[in-house]
PDB file of N, CA and C in Angstrom:
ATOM      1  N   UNK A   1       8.315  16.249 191.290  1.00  0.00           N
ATOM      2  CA  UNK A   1       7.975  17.205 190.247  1.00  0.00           C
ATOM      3  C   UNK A   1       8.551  18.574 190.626  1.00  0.00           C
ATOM      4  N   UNK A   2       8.821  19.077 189.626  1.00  0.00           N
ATOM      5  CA  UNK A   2       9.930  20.311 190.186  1.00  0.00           C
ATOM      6  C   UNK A   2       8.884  21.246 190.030  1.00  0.00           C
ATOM      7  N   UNK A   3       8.511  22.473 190.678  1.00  0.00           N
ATOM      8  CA  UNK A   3       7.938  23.715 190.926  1.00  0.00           C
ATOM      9  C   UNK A   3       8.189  24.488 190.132  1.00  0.00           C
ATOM     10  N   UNK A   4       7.134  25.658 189.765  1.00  0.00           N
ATOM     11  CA  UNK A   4       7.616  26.507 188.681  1.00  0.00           C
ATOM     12  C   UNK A   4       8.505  27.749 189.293  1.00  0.00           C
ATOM     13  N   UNK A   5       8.686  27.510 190.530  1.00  0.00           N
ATOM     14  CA  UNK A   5       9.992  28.621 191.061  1.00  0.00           C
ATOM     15  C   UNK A   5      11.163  28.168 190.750  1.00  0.00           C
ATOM     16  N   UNK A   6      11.542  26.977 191.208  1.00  0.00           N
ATOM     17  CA  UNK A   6      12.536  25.668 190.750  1.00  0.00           C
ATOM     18  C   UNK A   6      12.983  26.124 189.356  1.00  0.00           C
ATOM     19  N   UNK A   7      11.906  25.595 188.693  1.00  0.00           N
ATOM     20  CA  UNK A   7      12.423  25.765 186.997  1.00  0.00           C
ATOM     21  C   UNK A   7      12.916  27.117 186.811  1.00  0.00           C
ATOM     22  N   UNK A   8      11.884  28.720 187.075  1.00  0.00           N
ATOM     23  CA  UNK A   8      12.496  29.582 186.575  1.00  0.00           C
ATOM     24  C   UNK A   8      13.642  30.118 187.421  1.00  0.00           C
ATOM     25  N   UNK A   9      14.311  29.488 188.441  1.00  0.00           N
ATOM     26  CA  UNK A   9      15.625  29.703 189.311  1.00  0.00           C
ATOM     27  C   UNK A   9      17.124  28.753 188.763  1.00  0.00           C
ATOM     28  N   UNK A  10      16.330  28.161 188.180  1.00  0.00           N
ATOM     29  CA  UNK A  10      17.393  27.092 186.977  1.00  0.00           C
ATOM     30  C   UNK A  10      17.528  27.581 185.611  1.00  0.00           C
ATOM     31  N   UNK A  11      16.816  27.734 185.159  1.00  0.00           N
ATOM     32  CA  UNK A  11      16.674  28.732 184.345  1.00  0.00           C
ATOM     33  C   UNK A  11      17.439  30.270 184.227  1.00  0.00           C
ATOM     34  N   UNK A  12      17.177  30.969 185.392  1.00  0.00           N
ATOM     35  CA  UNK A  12      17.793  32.170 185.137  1.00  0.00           C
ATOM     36  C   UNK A  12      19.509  31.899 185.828  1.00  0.00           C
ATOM     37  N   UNK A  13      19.808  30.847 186.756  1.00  0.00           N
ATOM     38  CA  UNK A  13      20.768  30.431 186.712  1.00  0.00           C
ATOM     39  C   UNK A  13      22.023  30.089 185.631  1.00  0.00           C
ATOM     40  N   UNK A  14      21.502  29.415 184.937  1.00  0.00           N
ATOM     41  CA  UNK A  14      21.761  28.919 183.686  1.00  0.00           C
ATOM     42  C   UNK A  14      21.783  30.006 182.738  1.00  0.00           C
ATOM     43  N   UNK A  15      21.229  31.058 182.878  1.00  0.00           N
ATOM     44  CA  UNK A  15      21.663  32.291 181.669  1.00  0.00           C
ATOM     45  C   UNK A  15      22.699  32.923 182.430  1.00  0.00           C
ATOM     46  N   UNK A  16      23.184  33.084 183.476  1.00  0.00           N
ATOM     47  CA  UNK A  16      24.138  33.785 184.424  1.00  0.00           C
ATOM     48  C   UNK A  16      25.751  32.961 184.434  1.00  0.00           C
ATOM     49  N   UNK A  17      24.990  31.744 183.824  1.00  0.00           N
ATOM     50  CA  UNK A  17      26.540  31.056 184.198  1.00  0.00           C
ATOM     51  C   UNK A  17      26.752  30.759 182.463  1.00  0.00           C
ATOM     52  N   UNK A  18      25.655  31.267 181.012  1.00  0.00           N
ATOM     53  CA  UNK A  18      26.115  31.635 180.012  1.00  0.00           C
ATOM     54  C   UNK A  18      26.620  33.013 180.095  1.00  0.00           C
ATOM     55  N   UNK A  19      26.086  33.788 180.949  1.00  0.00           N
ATOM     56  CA  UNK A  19      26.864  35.031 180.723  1.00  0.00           C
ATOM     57  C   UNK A  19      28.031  35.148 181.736  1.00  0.00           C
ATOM     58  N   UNK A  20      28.555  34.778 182.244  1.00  0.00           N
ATOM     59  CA  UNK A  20      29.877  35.076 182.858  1.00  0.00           C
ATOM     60  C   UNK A  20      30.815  33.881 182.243  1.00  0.00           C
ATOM     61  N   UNK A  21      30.415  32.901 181.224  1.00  0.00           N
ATOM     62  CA  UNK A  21      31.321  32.258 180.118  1.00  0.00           C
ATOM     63  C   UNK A  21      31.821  33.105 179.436  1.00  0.00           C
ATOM     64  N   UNK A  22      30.292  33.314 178.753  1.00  0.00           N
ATOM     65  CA  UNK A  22      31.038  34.453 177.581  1.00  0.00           C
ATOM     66  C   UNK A  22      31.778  35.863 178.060  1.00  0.00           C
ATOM     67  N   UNK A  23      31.848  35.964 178.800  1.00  0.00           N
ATOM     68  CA  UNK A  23      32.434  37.574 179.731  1.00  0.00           C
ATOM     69  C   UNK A  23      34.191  36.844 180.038  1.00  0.00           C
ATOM     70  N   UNK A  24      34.225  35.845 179.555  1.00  0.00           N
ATOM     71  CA  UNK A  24      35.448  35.243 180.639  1.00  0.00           C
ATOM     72  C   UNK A  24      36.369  35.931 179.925  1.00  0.00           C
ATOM     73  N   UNK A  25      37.642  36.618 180.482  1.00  0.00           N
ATOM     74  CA  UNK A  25      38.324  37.502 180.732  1.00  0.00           C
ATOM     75  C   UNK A  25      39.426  36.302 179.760  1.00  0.00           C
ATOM     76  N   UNK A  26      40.247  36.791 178.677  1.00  0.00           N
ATOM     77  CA  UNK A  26      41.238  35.734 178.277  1.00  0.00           C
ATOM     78  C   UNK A  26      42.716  36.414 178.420  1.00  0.00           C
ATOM     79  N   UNK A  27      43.616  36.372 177.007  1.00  0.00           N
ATOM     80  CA  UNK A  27      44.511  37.152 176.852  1.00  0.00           C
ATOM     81  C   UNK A  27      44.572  38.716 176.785  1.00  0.00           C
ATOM     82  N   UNK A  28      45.865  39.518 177.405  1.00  0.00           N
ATOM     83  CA  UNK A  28      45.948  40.641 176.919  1.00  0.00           C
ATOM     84  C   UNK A  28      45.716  41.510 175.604  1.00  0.00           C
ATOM     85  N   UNK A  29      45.308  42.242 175.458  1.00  0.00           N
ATOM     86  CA  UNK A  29      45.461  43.077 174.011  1.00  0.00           C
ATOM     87  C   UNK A  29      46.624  44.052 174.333  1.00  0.00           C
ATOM     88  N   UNK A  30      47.100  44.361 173.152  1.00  0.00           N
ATOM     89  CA  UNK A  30      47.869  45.333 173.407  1.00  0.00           C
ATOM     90  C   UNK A  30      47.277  47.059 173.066  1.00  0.00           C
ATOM     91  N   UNK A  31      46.147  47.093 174.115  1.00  0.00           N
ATOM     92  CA  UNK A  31      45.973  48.324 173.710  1.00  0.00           C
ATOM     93  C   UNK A  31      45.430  48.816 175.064  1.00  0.00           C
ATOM     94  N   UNK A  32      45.097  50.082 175.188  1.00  0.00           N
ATOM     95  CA  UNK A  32      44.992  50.971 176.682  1.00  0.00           C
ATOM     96  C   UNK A  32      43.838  51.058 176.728  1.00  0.00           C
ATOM     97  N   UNK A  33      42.770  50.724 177.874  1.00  0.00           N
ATOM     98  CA  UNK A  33      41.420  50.881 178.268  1.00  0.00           C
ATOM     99  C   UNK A  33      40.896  52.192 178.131  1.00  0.00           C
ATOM    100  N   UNK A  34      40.327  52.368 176.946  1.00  0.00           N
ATOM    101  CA  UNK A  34      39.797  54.001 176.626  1.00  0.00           C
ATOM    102  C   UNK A  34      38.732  54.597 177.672  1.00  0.00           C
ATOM    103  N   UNK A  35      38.686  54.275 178.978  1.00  0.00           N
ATOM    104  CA  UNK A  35      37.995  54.215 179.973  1.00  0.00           C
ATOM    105  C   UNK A  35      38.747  55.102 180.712  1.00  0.00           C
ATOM    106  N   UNK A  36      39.877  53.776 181.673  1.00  0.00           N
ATOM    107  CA  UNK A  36      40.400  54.117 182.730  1.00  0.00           C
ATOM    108  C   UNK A  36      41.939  54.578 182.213  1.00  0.00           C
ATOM    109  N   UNK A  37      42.136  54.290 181.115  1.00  0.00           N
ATOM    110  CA  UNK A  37      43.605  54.427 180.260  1.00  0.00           C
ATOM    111  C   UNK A  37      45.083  53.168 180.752  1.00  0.00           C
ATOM    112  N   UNK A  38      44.276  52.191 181.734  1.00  0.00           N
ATOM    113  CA  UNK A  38      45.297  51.339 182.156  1.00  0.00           C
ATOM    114  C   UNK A  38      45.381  50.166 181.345  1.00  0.00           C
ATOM    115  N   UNK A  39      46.891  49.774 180.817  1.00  0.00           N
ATOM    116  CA  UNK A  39      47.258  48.619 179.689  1.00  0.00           C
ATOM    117  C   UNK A  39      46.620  47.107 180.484  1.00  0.00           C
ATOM    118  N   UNK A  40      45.244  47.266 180.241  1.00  0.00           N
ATOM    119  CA  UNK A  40      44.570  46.344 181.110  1.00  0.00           C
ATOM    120  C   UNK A  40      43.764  45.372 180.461  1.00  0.00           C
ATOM    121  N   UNK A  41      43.345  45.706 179.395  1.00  0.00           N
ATOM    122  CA  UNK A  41      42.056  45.518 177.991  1.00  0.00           C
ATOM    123  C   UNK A  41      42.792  43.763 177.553  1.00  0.00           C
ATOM    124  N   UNK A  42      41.618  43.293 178.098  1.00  0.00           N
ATOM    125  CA  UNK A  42      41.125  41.647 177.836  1.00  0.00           C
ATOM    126  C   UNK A  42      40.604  41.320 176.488  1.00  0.00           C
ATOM    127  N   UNK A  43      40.768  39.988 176.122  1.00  0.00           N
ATOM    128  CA  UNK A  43      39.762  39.776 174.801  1.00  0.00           C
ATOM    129  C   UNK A  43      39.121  38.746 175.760  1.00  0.00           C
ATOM    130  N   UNK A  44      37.756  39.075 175.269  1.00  0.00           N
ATOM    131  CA  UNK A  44      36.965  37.684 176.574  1.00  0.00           C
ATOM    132  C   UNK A  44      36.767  36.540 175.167  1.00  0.00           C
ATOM    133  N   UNK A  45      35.982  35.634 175.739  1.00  0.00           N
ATOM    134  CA  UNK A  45      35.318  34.197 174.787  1.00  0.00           C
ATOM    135  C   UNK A  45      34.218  35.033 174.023  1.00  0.00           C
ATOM    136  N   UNK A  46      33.753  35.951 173.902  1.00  0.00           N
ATOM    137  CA  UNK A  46      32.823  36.300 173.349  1.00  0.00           C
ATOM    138  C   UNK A  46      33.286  37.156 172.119  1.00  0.00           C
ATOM    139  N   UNK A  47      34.909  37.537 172.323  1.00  0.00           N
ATOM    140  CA  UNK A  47      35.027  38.289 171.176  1.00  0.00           C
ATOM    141  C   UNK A  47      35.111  40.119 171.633  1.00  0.00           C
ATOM    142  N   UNK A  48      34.201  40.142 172.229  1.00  0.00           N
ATOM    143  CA  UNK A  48      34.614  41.540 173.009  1.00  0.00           C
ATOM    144  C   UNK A  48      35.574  41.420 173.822  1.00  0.00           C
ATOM    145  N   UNK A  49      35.991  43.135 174.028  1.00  0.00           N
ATOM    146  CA  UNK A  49      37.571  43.659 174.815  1.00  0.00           C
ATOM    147  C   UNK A  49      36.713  43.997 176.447  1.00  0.00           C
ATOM    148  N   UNK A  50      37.356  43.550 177.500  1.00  0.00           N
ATOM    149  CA  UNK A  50      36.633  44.110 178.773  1.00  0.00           C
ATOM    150  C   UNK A  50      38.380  44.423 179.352  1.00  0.00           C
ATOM    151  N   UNK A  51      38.190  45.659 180.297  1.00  0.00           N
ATOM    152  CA  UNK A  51      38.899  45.969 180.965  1.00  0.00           C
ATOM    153  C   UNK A  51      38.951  44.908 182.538  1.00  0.00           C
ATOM    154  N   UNK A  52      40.380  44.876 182.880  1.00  0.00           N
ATOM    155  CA  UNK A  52      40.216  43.860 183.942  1.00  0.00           C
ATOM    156  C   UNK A  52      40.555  44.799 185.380  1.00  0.00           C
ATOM    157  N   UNK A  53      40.713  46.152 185.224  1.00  0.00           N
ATOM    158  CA  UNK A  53      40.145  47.180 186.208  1.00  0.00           C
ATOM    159  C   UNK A  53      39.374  47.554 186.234  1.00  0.00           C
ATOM    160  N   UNK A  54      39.049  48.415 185.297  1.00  0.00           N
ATOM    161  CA  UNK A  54      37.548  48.728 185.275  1.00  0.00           C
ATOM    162  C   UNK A  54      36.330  48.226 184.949  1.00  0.00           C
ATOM    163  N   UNK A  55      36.219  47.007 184.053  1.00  0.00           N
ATOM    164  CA  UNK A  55      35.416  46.373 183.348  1.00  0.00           C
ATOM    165  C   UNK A  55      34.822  46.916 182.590  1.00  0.00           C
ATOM    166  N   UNK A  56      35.256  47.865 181.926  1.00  0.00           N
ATOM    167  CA  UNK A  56      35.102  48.703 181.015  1.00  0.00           C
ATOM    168  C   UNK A  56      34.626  47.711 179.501  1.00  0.00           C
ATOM    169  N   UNK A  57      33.860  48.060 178.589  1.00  0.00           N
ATOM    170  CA  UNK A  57      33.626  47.524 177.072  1.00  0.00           C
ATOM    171  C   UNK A  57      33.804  48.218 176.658  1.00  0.00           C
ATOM    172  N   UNK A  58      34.775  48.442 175.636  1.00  0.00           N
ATOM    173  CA  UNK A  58      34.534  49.362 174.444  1.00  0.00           C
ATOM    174  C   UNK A  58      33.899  48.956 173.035  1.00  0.00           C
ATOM    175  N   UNK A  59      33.181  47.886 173.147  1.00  0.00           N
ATOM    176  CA  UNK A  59      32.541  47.605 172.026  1.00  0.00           C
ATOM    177  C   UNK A  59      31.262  47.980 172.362  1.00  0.00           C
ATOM    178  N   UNK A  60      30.496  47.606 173.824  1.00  0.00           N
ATOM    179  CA  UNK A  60      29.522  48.531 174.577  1.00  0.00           C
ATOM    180  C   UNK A  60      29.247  49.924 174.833  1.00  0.00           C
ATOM    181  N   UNK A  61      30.347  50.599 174.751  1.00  0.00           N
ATOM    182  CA  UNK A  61      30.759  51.995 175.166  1.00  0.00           C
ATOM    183  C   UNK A  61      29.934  52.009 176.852  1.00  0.00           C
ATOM    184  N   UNK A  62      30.101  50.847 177.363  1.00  0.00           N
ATOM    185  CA  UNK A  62      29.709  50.899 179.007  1.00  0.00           C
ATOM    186  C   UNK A  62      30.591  49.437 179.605  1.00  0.00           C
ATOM    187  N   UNK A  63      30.091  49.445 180.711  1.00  0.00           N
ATOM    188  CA  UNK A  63      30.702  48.647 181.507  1.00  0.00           C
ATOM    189  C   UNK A  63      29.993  46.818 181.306  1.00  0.00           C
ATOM    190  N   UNK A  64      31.146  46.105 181.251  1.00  0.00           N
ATOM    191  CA  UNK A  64      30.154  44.465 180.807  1.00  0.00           C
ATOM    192  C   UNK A  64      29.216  44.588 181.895  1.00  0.00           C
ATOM    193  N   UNK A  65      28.580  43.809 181.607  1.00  0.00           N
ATOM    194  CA  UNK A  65      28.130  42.692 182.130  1.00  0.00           C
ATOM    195  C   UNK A  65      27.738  41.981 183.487  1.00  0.00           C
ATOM    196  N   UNK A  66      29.222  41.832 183.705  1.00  0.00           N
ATOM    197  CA  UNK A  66      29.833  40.560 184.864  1.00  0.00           C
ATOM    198  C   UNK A  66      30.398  41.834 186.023  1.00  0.00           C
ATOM    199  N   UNK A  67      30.361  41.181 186.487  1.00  0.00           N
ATOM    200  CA  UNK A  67      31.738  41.441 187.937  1.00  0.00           C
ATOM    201  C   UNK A  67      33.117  41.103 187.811  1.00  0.00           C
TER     202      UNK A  67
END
């Protein structure tokens, strides 16, 4: 029988490895990280732009997420 530490460590596992899916870094955009200003700006799986220096969002107006 699994423990209720177990479950909520699987659990919050499992939201960490939905959120660094959706964070996943894809193709270039062609546009400049209104952050750091470097032609760096990702489209991730989620649809948002993350910088792959800074990790910058500009749909956040802060930094994702992820690492």
């Amino acid at each position: 029988m699994e423990s209720d530490f177990a479950k909520q460590m699987a659990e919050e596992q499992a939201q960490e490895d939905a959120t660094r899916e959706a964070w996943q870094m894809g193709d270039y955009v062609e546009q400049d990280c209104p952050h750091c200003g470097r032609h760096r700006l990702c489209i991730c799986t989620n649809g948002k732009h993350r910088c792959e220096k800074c990790n910058w969002c500009p749909e956040l107006g802060t930094y994702a997420p992820v690492e």
